[in-house]
N, C-alpha and C. Protein backbone atom coordinates (compact mmCIF):
# COMPACT_ATOMS: atom_id res chain seq x y z
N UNK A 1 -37.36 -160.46 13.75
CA UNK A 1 -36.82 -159.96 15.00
C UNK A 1 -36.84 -161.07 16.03
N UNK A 2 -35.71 -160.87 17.04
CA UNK A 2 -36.29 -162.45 18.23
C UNK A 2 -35.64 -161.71 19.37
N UNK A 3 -35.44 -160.21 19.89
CA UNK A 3 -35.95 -159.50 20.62
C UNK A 3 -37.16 -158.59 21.40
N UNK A 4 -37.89 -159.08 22.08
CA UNK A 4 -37.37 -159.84 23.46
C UNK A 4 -37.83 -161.54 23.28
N UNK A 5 -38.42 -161.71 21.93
CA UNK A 5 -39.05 -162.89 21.71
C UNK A 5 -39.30 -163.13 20.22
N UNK A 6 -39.44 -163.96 19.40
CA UNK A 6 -39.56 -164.02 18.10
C UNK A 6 -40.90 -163.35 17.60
N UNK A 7 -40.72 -162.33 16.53
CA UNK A 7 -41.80 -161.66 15.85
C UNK A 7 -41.63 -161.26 14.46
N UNK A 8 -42.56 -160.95 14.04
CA UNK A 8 -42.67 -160.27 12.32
C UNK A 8 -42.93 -158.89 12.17
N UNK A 9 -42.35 -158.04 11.30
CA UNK A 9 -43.77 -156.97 11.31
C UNK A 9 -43.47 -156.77 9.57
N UNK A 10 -44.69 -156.35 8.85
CA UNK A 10 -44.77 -156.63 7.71
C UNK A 10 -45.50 -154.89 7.02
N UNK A 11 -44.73 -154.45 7.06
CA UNK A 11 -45.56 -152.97 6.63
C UNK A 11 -46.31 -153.15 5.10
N UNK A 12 -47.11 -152.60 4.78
CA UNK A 12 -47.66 -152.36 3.59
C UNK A 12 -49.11 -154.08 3.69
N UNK A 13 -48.76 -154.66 4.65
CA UNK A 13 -49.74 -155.81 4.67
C UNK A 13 -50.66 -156.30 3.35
N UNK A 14 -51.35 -154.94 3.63
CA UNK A 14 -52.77 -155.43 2.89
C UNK A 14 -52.30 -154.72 1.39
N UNK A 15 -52.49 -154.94 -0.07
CA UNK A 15 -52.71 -154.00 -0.90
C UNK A 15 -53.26 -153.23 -1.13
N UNK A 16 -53.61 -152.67 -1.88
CA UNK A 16 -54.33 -151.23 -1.99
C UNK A 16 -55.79 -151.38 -1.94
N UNK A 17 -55.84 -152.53 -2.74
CA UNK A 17 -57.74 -152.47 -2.77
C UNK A 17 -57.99 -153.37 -1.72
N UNK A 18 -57.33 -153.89 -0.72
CA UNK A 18 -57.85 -154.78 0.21
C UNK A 18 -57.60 -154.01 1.21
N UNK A 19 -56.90 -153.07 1.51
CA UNK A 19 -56.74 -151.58 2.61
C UNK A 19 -58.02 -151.29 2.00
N UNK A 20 -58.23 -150.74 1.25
CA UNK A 20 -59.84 -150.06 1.10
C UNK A 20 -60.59 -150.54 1.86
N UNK A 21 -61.28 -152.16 1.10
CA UNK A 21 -62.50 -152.92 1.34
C UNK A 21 -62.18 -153.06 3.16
N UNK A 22 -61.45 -153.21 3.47
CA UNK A 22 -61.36 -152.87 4.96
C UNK A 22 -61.53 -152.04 5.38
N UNK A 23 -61.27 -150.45 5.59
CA UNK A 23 -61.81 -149.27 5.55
C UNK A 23 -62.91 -149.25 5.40
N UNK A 24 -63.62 -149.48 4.11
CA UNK A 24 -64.74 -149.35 3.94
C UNK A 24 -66.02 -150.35 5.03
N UNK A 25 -65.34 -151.53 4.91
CA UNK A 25 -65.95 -152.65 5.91
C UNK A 25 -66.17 -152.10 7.50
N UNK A 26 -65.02 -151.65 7.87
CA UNK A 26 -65.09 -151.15 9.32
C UNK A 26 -65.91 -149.67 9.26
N UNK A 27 -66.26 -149.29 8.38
CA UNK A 27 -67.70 -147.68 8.73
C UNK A 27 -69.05 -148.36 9.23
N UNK A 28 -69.33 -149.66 8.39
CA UNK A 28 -70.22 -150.63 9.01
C UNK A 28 -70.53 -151.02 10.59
N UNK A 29 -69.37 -150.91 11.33
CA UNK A 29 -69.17 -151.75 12.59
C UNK A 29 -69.68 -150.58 13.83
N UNK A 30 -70.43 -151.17 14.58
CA UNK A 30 -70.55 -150.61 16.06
C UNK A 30 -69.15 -149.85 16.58
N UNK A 31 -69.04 -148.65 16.98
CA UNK A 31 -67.79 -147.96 17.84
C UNK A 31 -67.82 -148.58 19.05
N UNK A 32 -67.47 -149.26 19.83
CA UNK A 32 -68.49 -149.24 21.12
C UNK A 32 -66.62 -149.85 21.86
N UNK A 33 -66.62 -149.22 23.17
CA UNK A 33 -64.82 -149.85 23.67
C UNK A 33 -64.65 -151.06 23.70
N UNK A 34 -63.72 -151.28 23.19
CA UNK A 34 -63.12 -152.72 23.57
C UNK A 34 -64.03 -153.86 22.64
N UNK A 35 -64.56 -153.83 21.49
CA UNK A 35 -65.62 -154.41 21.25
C UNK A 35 -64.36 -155.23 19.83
N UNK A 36 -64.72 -156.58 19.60
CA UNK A 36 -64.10 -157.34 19.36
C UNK A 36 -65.55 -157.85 18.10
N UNK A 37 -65.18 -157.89 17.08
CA UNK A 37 -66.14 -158.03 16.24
C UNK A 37 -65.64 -159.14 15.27
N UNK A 38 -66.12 -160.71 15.62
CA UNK A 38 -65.54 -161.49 14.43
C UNK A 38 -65.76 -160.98 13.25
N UNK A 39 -65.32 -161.46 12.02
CA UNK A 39 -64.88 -161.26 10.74
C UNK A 39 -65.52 -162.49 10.18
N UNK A 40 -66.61 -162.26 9.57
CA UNK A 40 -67.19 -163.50 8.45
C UNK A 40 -66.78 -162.92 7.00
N UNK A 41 -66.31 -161.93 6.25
CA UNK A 41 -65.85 -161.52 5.24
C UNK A 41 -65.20 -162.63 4.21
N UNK A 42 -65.56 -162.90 3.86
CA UNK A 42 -64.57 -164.54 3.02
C UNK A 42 -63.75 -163.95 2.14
N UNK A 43 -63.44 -162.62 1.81
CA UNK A 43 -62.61 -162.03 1.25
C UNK A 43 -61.61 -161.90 1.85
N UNK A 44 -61.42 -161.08 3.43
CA UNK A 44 -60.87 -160.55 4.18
C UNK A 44 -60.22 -161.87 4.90
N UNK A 45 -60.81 -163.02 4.77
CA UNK A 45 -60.85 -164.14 5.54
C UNK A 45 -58.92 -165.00 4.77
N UNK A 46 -59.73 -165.17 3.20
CA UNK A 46 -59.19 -165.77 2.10
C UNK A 46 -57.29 -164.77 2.44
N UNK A 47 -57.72 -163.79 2.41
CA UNK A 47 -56.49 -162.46 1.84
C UNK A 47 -55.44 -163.23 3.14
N UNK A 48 -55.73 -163.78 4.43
CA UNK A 48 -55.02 -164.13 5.66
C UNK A 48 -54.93 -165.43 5.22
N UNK A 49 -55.60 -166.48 5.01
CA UNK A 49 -55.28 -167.63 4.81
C UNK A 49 -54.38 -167.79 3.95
N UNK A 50 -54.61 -166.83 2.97
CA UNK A 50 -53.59 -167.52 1.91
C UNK A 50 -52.30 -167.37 2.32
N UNK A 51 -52.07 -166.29 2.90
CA UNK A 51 -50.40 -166.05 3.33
C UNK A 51 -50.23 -166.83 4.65
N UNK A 52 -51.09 -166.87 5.78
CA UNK A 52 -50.35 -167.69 7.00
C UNK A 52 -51.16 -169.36 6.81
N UNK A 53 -50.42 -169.78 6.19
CA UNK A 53 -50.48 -171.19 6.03
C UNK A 53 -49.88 -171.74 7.00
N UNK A 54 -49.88 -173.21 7.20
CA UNK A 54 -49.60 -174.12 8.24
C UNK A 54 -48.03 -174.26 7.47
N UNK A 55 -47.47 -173.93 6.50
CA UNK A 55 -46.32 -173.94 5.78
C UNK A 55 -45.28 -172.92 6.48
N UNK A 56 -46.45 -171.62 6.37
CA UNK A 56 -45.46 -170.19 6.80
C UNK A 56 -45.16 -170.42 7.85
N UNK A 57 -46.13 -170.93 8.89
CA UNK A 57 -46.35 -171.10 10.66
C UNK A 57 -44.44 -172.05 10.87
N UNK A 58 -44.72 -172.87 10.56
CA UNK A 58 -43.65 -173.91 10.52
C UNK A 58 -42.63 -173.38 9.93
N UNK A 59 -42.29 -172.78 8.53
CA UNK A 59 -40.73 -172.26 8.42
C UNK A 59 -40.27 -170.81 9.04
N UNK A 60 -41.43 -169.83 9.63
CA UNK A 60 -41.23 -169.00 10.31
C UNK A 60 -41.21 -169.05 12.22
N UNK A 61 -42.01 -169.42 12.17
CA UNK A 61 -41.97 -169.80 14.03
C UNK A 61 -41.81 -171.26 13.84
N UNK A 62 -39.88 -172.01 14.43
CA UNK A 62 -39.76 -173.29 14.77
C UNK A 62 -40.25 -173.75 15.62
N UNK A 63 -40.68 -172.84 17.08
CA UNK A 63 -40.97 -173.06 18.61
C UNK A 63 -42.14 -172.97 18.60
N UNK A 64 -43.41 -172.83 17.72
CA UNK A 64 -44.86 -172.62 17.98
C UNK A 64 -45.06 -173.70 18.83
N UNK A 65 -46.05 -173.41 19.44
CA UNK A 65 -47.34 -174.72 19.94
C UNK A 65 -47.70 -175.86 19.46
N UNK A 66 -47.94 -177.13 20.25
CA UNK A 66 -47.92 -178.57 19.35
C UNK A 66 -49.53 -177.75 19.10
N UNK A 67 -50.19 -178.63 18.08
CA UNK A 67 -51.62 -178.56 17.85
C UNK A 67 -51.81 -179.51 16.29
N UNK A 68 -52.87 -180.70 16.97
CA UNK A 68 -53.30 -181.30 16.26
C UNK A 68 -54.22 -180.82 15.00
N UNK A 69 -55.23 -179.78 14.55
CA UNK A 69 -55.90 -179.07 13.95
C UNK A 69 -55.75 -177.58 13.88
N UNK A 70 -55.80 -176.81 13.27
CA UNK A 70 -55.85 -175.65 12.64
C UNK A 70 -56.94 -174.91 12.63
N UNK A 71 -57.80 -173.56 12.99
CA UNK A 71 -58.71 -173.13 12.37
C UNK A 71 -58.02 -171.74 12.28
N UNK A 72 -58.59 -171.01 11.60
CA UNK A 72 -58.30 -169.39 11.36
C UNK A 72 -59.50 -168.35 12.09
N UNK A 73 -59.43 -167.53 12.52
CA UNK A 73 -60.57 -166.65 12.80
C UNK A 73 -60.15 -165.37 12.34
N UNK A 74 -61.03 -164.14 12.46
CA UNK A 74 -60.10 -162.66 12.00
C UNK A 74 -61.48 -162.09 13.30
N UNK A 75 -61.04 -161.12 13.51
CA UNK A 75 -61.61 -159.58 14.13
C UNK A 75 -61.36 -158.68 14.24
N UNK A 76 -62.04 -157.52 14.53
CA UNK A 76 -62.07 -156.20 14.31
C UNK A 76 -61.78 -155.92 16.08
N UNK A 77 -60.84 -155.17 16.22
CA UNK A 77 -60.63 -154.88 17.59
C UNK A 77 -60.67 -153.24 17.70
N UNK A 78 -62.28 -153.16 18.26
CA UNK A 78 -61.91 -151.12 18.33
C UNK A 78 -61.81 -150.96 19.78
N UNK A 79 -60.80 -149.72 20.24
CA UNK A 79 -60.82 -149.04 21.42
C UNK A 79 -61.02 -147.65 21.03
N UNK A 80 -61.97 -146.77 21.72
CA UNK A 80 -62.92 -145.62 21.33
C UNK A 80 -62.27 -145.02 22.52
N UNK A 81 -61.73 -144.96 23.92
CA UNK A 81 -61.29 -144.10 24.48
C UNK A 81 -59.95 -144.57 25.31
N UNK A 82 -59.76 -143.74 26.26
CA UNK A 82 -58.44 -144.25 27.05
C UNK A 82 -58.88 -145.75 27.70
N UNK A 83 -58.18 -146.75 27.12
CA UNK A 83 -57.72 -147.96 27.40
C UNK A 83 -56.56 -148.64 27.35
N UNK A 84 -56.23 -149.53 28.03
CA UNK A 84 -55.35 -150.22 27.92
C UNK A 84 -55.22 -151.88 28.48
N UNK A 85 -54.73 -152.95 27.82
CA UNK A 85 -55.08 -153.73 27.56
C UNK A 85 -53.77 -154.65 28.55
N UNK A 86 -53.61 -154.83 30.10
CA UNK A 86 -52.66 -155.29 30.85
C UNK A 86 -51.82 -155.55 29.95
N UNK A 87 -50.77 -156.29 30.61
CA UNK A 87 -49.88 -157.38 30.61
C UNK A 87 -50.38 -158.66 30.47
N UNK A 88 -50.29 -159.73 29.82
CA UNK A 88 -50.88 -160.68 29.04
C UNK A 88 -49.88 -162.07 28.60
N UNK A 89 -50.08 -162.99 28.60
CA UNK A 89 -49.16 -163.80 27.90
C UNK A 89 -50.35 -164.13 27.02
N UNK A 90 -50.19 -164.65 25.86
CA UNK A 90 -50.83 -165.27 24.58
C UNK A 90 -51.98 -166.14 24.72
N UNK A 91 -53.11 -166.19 24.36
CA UNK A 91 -54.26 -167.29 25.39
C UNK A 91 -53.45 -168.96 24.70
N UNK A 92 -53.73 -170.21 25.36
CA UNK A 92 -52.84 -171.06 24.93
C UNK A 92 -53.43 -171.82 23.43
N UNK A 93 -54.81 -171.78 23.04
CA UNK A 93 -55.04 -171.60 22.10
C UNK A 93 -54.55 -171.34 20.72
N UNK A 94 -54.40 -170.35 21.23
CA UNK A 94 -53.58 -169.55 19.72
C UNK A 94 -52.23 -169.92 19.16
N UNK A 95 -52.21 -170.14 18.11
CA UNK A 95 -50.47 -170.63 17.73
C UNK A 95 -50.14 -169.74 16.92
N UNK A 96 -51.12 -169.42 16.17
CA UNK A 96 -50.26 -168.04 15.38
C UNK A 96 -51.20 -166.86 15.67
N UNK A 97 -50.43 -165.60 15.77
CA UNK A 97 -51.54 -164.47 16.09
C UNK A 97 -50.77 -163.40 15.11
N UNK A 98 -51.37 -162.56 14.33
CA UNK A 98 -51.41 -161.22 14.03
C UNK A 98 -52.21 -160.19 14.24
N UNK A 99 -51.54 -159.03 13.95
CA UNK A 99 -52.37 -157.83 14.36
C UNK A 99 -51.96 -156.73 13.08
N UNK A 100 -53.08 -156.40 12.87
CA UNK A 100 -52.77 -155.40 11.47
C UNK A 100 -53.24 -154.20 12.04
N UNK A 101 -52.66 -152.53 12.10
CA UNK A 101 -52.97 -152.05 12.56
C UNK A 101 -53.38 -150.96 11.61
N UNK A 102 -54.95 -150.64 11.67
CA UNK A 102 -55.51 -149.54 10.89
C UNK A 102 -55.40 -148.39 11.04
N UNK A 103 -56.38 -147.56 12.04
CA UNK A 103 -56.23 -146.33 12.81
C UNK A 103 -56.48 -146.49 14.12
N UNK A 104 -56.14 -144.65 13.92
CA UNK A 104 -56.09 -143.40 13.36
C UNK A 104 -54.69 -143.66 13.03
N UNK A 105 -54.07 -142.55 12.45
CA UNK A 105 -52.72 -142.21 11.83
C UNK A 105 -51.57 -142.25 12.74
N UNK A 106 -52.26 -141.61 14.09
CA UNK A 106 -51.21 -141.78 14.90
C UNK A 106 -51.81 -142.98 16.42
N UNK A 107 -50.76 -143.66 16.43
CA UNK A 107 -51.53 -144.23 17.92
C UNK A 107 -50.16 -145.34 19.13
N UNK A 108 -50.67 -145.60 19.88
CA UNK A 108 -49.73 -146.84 19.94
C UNK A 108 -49.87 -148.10 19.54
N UNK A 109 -48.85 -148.88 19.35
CA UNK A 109 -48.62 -150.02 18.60
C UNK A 109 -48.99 -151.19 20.22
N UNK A 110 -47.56 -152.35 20.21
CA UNK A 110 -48.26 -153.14 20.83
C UNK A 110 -46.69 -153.19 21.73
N UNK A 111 -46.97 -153.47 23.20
CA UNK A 111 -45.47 -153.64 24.20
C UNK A 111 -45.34 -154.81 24.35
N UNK A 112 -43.80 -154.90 23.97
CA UNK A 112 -43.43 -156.05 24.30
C UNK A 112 -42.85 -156.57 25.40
N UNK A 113 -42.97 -157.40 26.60
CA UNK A 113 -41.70 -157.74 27.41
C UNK A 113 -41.05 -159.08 27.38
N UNK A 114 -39.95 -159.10 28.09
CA UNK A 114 -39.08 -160.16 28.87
C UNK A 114 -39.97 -161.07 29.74
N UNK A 115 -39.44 -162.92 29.55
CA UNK A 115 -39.84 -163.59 31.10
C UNK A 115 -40.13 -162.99 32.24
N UNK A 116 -39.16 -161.76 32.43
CA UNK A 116 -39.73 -161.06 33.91
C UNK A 116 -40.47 -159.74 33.95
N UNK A 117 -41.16 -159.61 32.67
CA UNK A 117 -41.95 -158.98 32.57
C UNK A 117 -41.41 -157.34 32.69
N UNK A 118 -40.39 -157.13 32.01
CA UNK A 118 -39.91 -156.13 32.36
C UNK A 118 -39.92 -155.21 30.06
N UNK A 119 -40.65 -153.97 30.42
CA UNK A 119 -40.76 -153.67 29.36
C UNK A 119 -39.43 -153.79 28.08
N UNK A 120 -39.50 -154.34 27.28
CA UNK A 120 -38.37 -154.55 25.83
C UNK A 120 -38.76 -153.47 25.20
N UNK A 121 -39.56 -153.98 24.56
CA UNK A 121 -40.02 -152.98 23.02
C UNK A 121 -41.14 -152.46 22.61
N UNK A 122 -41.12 -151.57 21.68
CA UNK A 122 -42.78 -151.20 21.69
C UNK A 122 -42.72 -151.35 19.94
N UNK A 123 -43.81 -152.45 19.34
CA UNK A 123 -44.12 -152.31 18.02
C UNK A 123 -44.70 -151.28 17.78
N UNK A 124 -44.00 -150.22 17.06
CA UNK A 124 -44.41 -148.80 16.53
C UNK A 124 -45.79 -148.94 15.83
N UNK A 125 -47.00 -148.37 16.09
CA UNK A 125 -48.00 -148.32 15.39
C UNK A 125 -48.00 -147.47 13.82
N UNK A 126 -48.23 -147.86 12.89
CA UNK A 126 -48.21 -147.38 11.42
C UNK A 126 -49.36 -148.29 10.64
N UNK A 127 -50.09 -147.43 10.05
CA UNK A 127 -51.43 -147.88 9.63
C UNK A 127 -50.95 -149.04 8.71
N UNK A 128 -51.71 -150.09 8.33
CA UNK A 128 -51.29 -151.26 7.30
C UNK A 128 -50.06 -151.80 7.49
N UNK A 129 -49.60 -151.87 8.94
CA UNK A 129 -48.34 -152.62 9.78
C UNK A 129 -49.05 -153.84 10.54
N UNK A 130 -48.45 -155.21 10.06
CA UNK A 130 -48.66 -156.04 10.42
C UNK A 130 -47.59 -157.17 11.25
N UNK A 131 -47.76 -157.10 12.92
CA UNK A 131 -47.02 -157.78 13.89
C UNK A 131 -47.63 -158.71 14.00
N UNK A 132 -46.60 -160.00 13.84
CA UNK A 132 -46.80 -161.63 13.88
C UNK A 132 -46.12 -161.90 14.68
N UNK A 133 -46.50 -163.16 15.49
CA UNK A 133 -45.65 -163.97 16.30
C UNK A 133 -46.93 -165.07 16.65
N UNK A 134 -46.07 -166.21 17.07
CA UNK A 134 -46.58 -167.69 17.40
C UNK A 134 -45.93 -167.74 19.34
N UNK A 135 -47.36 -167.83 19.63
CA UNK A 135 -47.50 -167.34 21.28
C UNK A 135 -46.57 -168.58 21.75
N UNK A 136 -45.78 -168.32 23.09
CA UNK A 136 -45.59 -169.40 23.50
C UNK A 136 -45.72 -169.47 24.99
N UNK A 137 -45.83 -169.80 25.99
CA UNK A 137 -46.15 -169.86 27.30
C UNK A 137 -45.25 -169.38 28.13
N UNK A 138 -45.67 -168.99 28.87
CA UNK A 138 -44.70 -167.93 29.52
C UNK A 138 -43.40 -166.79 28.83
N UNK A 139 -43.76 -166.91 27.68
CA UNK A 139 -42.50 -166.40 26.77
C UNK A 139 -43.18 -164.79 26.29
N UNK A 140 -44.26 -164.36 25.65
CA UNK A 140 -44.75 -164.01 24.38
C UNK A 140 -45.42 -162.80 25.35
N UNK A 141 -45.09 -162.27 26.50
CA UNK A 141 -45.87 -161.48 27.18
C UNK A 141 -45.77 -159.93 25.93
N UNK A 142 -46.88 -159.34 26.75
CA UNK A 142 -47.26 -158.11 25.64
C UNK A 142 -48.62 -157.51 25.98
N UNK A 143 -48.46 -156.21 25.49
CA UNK A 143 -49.57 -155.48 26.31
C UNK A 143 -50.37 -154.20 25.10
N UNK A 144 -51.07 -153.67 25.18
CA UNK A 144 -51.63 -152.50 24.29
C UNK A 144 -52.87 -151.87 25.06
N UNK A 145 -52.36 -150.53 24.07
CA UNK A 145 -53.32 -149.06 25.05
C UNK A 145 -53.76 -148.19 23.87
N UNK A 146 -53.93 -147.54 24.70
CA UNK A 146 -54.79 -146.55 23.27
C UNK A 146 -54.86 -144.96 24.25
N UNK A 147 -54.64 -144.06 24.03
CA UNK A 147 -54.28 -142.80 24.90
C UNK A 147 -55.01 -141.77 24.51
N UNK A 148 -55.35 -141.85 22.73
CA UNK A 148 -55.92 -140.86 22.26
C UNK A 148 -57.51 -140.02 22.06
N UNK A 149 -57.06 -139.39 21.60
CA UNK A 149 -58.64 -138.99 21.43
C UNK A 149 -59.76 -139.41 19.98
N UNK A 150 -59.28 -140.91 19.83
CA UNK A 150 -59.53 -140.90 18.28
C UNK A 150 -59.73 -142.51 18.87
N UNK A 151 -60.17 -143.12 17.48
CA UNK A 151 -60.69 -144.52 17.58
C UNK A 151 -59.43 -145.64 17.13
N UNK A 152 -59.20 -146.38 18.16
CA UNK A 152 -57.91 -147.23 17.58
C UNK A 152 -58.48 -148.57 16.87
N UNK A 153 -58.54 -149.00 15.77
CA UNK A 153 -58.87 -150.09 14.89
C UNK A 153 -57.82 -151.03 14.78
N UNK A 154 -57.91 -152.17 15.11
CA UNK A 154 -56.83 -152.90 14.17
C UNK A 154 -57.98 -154.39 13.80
N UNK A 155 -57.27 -155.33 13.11
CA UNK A 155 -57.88 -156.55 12.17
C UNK A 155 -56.61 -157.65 13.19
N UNK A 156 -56.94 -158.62 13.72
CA UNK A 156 -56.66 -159.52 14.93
C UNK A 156 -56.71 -160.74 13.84
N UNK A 157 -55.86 -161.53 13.69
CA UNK A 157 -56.28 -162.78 12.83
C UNK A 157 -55.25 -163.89 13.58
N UNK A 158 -56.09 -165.14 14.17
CA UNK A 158 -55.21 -165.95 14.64
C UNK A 158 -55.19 -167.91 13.81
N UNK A 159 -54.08 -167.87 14.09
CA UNK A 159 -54.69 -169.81 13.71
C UNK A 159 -54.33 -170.30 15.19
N UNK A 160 -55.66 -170.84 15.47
CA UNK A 160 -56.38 -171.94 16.59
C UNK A 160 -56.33 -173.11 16.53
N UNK A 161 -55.87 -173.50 17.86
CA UNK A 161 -55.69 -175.01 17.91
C UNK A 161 -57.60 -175.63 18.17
N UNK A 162 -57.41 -176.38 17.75
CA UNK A 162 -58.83 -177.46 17.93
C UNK A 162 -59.33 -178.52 17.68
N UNK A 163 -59.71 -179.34 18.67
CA UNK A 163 -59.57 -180.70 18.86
C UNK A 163 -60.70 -181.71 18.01
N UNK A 164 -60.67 -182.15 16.80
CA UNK A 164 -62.22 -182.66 16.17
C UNK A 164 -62.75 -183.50 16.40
């Protein structure tokens, strides 16, 4: 898609037994709002690396971010009640970002806008739906909420610029 800005979304993401071990992984985790829980899993870690390579980054996003080094991180992003997460441009850091979205069944996804900040689109939330894009500055604005009465989960995985 490259309305209102270049993005991915990848339904079915994870396979079947790696949707599980995630499921299962996140009963482990603190509920607590807004709570951002890195990912040391070298399973969960491996399953992202292997697909967003510095290969994919480059024949899928031409316009990413210069960045001399690469790292990967993953997290667990829960919101437990009514929240919502402003208007935002991309931290400059980040060159590639995804968002895989777990639960609940029903929820909202992620908003997209225009340079002038004027709402475009909304990535439809659907469990094991995965929205990509490579942030760019002033371009990549976007926002997320959570309305319900249920716990919103998703798995956050970015590649980071960093200087050695």
């Amino acid at each position: 898609y490259t309305k209102p800005w270049k993005h991915q979304i990848i339904d079915n993401f994870f396979d079947a037994d790696i949707y599980t071990y995630c499921i299962e992984h996140l009963q482990s985790l603190e509920k607590r709002q807004n709570n951002h829980t890195v990912i040391k899993d070298k399973r969960l870690l491996d399953y992202f690396d292997n697909i967003f390579t510095e290969e994919y980054l480059k024949t899928n996003f031409l316009l990413h971010r210069l960045y001399k080094t690469l790292d990967s991180v993953a997290e667990v992003n829960i919101c437990t009640d009514e929240f919502y997460y402003g208007l935002h441009d991309e931290a400059i850091y980040k060159i590639l970002s995804v968002v895989v979205y777990l639960a609940p069944r029903y929820s909202s996804g992620t908003f997209l806008f225009n340079q002038s900040h004027q709402l475009k689109k909304q990535i439809t939330w659907k469990p094991n739906r995965a929205f990509i894009f490579a942030g760019r500055s002033g371009v990549t604005w976007h926002s997320y909420g959570h309305w319900e009465n249920t716990t919103r989960v998703t798995i956050n995985y970015f590649k980071k610029y960093f200087e050695k």
